[in-house]
C-alpha atoms as a PDB file:
ATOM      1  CA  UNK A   1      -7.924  -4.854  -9.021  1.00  0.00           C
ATOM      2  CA  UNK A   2      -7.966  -5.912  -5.541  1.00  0.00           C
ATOM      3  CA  UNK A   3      -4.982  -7.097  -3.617  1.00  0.00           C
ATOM      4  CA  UNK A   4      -4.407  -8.430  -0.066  1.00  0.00           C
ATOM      5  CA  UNK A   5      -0.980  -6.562   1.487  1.00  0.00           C
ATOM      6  CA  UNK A   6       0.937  -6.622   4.886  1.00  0.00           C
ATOM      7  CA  UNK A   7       2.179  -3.323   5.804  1.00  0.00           C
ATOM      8  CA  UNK A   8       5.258  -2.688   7.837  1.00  0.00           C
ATOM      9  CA  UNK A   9       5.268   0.885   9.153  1.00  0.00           C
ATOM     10  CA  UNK A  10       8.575   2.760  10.325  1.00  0.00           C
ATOM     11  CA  UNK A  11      10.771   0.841   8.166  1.00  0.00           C
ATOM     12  CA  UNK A  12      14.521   2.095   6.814  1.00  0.00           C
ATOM     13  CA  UNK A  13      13.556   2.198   3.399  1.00  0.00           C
ATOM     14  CA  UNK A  14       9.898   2.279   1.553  1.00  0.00           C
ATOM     15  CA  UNK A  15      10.183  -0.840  -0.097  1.00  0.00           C
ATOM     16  CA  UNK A  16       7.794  -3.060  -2.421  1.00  0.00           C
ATOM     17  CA  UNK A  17       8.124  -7.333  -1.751  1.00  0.00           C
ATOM     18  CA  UNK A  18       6.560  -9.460  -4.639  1.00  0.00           C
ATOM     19  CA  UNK A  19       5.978 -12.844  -4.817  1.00  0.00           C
ATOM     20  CA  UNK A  20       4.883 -14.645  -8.024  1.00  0.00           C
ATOM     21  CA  UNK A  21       4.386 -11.269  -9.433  1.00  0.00           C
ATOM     22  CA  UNK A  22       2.306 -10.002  -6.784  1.00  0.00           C
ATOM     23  CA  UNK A  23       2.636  -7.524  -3.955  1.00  0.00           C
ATOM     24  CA  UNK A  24       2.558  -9.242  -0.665  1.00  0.00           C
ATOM     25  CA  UNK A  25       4.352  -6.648   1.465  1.00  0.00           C
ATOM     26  CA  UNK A  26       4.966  -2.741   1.814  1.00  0.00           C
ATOM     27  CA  UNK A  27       7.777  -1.343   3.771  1.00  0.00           C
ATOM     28  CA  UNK A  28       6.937   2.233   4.448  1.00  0.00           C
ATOM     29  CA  UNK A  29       9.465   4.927   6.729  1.00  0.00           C
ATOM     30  CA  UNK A  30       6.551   6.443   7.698  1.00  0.00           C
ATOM     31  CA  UNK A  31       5.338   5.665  11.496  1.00  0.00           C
ATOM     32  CA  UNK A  32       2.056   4.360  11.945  1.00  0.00           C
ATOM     33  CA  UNK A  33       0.639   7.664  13.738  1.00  0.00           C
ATOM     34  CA  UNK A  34      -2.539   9.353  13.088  1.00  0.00           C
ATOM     35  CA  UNK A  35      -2.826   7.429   9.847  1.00  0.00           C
ATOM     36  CA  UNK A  36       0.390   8.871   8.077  1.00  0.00           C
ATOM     37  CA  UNK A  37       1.228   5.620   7.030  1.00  0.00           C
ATOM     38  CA  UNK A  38      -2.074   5.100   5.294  1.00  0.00           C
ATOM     39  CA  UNK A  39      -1.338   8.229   3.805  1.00  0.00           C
ATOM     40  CA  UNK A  40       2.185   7.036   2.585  1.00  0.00           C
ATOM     41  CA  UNK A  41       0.797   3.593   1.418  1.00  0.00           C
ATOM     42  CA  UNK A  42      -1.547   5.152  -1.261  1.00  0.00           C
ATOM     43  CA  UNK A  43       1.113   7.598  -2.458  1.00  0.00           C
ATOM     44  CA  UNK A  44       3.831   4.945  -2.334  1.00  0.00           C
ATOM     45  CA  UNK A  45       1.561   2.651  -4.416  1.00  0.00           C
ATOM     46  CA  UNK A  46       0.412   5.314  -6.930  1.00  0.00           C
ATOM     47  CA  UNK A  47       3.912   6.199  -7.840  1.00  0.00           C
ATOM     48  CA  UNK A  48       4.531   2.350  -7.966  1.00  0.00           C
ATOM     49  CA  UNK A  49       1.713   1.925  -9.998  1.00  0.00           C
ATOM     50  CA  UNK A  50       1.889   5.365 -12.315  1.00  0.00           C
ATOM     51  CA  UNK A  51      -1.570   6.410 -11.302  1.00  0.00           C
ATOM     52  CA  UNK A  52      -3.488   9.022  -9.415  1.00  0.00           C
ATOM     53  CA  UNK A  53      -3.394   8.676  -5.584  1.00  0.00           C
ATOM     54  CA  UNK A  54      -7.368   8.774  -6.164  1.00  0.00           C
ATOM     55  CA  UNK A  55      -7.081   5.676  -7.550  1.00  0.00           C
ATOM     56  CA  UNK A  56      -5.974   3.736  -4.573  1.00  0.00           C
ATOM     57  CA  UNK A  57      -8.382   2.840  -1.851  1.00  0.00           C
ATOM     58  CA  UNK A  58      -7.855   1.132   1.601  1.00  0.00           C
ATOM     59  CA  UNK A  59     -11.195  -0.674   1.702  1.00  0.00           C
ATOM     60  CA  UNK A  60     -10.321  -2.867   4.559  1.00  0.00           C
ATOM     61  CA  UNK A  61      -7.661  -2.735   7.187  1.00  0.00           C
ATOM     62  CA  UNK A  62      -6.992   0.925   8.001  1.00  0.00           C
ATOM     63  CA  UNK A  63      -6.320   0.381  11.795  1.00  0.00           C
ATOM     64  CA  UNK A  64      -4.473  -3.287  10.839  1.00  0.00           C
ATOM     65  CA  UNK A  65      -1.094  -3.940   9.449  1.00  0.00           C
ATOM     66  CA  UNK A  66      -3.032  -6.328   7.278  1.00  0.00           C
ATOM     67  CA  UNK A  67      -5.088  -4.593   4.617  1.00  0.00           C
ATOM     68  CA  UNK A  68      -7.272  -4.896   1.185  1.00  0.00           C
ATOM     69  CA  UNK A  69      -6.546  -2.526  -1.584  1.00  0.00           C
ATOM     70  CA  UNK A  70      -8.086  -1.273  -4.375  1.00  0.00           C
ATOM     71  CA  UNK A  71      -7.146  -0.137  -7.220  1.00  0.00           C
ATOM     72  CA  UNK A  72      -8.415   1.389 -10.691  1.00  0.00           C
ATOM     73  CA  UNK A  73      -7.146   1.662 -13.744  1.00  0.00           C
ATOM     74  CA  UNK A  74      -5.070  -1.176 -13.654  1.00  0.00           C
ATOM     75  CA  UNK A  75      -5.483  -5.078 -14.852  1.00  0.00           C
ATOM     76  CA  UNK A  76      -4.979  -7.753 -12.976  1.00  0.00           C
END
């Protein structure tokens, strides 16, 4: 599965938005330095998700707040 995200770094509270039964935004604590919130994204979503951080890949978007994820394992 494949899914197009906004992420908004250094918020209060990691948080999951979902719109029609999609994710459409991330709220992570996590400050976007030195890629710790890419870091926090894929763990956030794997324990969302119930998989493997492995299984989540930023594929597009790793400098952007903007960015393309995929993952295995699950259906769309």
């Amino acid at each position: 599965m494949i899914i197009d995200i906004k992420v908004i770094p250094g918020a209060k509270k990691n948080l999951v938005v979902e719109e029609g039964g999609r994710i459409v935004k991330v709220y992570l604590t996590s400050p976007p330095v030195e890629g710790r919130a890419n870091e926090a994204l894929i763990e956030f979503l794997a324990e969302h998700f119930g998989l493997r951080k492995s299984q989540i890949e930023i594929i597009k978007g790793l400098k952007s707040r903007n960015k393309v994820i995929k993952i295995s394992g699950v259906s769309a």
